[in-house]
C-alpha atoms as a PDB file:
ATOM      1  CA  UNK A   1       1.157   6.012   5.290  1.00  0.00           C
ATOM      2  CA  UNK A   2      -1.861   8.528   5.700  1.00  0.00           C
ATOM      3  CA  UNK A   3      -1.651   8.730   9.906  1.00  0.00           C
ATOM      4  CA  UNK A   4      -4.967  10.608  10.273  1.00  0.00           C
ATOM      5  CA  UNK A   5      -6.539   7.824   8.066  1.00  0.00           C
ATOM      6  CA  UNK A   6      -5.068   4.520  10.023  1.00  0.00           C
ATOM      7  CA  UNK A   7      -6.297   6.826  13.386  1.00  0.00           C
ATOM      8  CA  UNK A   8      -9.959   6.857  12.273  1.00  0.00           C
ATOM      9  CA  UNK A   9     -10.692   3.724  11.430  1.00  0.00           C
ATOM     10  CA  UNK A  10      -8.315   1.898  13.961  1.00  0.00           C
ATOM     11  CA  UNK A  11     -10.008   0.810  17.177  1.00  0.00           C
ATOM     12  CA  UNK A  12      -8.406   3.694  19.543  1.00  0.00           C
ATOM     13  CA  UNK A  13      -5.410   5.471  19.740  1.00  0.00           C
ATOM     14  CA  UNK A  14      -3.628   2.262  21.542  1.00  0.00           C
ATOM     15  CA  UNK A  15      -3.943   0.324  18.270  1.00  0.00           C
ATOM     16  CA  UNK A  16      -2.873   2.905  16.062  1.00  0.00           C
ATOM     17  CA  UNK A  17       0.233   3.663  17.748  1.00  0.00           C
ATOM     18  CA  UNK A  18       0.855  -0.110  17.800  1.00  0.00           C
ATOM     19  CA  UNK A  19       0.391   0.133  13.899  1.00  0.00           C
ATOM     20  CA  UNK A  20       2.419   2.638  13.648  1.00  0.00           C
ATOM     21  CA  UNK A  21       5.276   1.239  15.202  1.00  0.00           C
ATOM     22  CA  UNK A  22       4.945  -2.054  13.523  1.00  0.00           C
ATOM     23  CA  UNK A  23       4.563  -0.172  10.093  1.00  0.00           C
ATOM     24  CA  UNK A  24       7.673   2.272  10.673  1.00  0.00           C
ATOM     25  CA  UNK A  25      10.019  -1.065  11.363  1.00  0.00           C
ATOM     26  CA  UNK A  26       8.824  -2.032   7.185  1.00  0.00           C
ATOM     27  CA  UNK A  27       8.855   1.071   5.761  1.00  0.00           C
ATOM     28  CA  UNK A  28      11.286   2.001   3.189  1.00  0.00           C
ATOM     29  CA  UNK A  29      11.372   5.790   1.678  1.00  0.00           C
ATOM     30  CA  UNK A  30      11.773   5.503  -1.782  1.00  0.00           C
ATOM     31  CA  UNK A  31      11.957   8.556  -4.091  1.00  0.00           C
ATOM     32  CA  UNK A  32       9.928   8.313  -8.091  1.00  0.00           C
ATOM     33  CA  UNK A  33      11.312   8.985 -11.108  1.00  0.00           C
ATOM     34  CA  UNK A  34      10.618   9.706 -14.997  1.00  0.00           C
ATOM     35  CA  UNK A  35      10.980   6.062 -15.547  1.00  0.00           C
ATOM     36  CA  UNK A  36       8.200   5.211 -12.859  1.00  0.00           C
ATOM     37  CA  UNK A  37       6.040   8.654 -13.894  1.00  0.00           C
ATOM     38  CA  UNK A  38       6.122   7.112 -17.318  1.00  0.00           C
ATOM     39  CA  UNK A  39       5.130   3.582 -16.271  1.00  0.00           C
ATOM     40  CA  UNK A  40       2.282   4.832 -14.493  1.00  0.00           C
ATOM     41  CA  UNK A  41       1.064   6.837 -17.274  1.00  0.00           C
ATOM     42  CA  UNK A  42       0.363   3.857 -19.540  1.00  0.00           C
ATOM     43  CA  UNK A  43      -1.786   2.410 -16.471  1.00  0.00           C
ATOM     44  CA  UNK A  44      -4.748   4.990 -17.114  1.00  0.00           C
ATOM     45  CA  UNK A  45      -7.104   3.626 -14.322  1.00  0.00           C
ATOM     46  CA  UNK A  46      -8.083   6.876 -13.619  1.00  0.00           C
ATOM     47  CA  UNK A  47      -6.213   7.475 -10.613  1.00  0.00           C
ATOM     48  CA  UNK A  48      -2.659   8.768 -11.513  1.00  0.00           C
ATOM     49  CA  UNK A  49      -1.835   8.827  -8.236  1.00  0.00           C
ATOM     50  CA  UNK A  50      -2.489   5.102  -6.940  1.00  0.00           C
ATOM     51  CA  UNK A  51      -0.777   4.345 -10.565  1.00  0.00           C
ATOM     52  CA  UNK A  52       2.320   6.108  -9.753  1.00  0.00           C
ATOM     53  CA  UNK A  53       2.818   4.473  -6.187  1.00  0.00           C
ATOM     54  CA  UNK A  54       2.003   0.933  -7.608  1.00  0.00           C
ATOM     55  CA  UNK A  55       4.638   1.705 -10.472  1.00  0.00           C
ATOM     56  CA  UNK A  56       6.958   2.598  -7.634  1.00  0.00           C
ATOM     57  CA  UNK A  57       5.911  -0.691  -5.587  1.00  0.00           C
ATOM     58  CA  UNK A  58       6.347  -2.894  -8.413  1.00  0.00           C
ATOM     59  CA  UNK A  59       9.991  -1.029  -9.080  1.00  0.00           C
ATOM     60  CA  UNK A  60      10.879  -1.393  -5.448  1.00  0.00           C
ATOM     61  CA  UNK A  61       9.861  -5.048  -5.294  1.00  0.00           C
ATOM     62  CA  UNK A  62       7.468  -4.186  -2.753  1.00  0.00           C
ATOM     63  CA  UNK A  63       5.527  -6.971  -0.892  1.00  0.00           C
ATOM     64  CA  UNK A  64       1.933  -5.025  -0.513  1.00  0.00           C
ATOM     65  CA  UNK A  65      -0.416  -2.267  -1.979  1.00  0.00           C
ATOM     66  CA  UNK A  66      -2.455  -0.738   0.496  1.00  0.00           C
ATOM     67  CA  UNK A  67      -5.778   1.421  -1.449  1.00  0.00           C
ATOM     68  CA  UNK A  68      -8.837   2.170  -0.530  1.00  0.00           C
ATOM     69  CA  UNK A  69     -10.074   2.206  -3.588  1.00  0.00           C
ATOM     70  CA  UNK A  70     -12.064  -1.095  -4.521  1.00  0.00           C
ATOM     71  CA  UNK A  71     -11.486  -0.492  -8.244  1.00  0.00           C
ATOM     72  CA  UNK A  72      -7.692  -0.326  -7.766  1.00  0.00           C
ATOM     73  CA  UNK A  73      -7.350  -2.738  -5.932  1.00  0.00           C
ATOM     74  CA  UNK A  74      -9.045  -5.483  -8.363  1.00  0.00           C
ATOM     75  CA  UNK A  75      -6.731  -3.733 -11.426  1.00  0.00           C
ATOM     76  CA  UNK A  76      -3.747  -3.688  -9.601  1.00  0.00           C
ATOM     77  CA  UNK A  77      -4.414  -6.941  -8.321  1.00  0.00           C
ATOM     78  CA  UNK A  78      -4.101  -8.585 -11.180  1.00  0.00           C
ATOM     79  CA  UNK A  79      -1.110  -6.566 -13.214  1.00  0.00           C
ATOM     80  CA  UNK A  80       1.168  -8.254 -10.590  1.00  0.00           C
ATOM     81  CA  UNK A  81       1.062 -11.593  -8.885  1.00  0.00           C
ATOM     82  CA  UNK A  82       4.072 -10.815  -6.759  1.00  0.00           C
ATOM     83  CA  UNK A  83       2.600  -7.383  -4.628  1.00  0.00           C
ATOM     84  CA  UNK A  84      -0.662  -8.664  -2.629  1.00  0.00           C
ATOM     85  CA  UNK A  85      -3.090  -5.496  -2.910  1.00  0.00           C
ATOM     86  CA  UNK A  86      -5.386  -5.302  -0.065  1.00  0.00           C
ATOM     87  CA  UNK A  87      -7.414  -2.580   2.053  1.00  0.00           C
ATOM     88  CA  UNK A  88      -6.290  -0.494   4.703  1.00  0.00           C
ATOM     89  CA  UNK A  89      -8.591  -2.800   6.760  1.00  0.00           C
ATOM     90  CA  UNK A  90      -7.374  -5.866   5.291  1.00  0.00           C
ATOM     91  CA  UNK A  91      -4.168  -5.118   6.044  1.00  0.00           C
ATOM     92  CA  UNK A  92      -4.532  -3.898   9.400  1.00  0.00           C
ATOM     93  CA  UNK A  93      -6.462  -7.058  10.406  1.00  0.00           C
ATOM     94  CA  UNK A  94      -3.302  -9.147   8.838  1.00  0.00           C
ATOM     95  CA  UNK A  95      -1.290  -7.262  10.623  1.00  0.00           C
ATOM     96  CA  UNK A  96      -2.859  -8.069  13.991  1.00  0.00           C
ATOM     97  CA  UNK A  97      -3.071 -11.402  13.108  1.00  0.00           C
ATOM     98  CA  UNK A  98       0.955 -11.366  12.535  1.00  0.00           C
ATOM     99  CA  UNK A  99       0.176 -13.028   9.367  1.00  0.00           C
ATOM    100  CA  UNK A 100       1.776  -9.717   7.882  1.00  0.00           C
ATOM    101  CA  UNK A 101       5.365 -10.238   6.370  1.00  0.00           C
ATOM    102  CA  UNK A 102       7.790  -9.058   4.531  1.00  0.00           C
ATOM    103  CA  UNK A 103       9.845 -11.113   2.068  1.00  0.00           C
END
């Protein structure tokens, strides 16, 4: 989770620290290996980065993708029906709307 990121664009510091305390009860720390480095490597979207922390969400059997990036989000989208990619925004909005939750 990029802090300074959810900060800007939340609405105050009240609903960021809400966020953050709802997001640090679903968070698990998971570490990447060769097998996920190589995974992510045969996704060439351009952004190595967003492609090795999807590879690492699909291993992990995670629930959601959270990108900025438009263009990920429509690739990714689609490679796996089981992880719902959205926006920070998107999410954030789900979240308030406790329509947000983990399987």
């Amino acid at each position: 989770m990029d802090a300074a990121y959810a900060l800007r664009h939340s609405n105050g510091k009240e609903e960021f620290l809400r966020f953050t305390d709802w997001a640090l009860g679903h968070i698990n720390i998971e570490k990447t290996d060769a097998f996920n480095i190589r995974t992510a490597m045969q996704y060439n979207t351009g952004d190595f980065e967003d492609d090795a922390l999807f590879s690492l969400a699909q291993l992990t059997l995670c629930d959601y993708f959270i990108t900025s990036d438009k263009k990920l989000r429509e690739v990714h989208g689609q490679r796996d029906p089981n992880i719902k990619v959205l926006s920070p925004e998107e999410f954030a909005q789900a979240m308030m709307q406790n329509s947000v939750t983990p399987s």
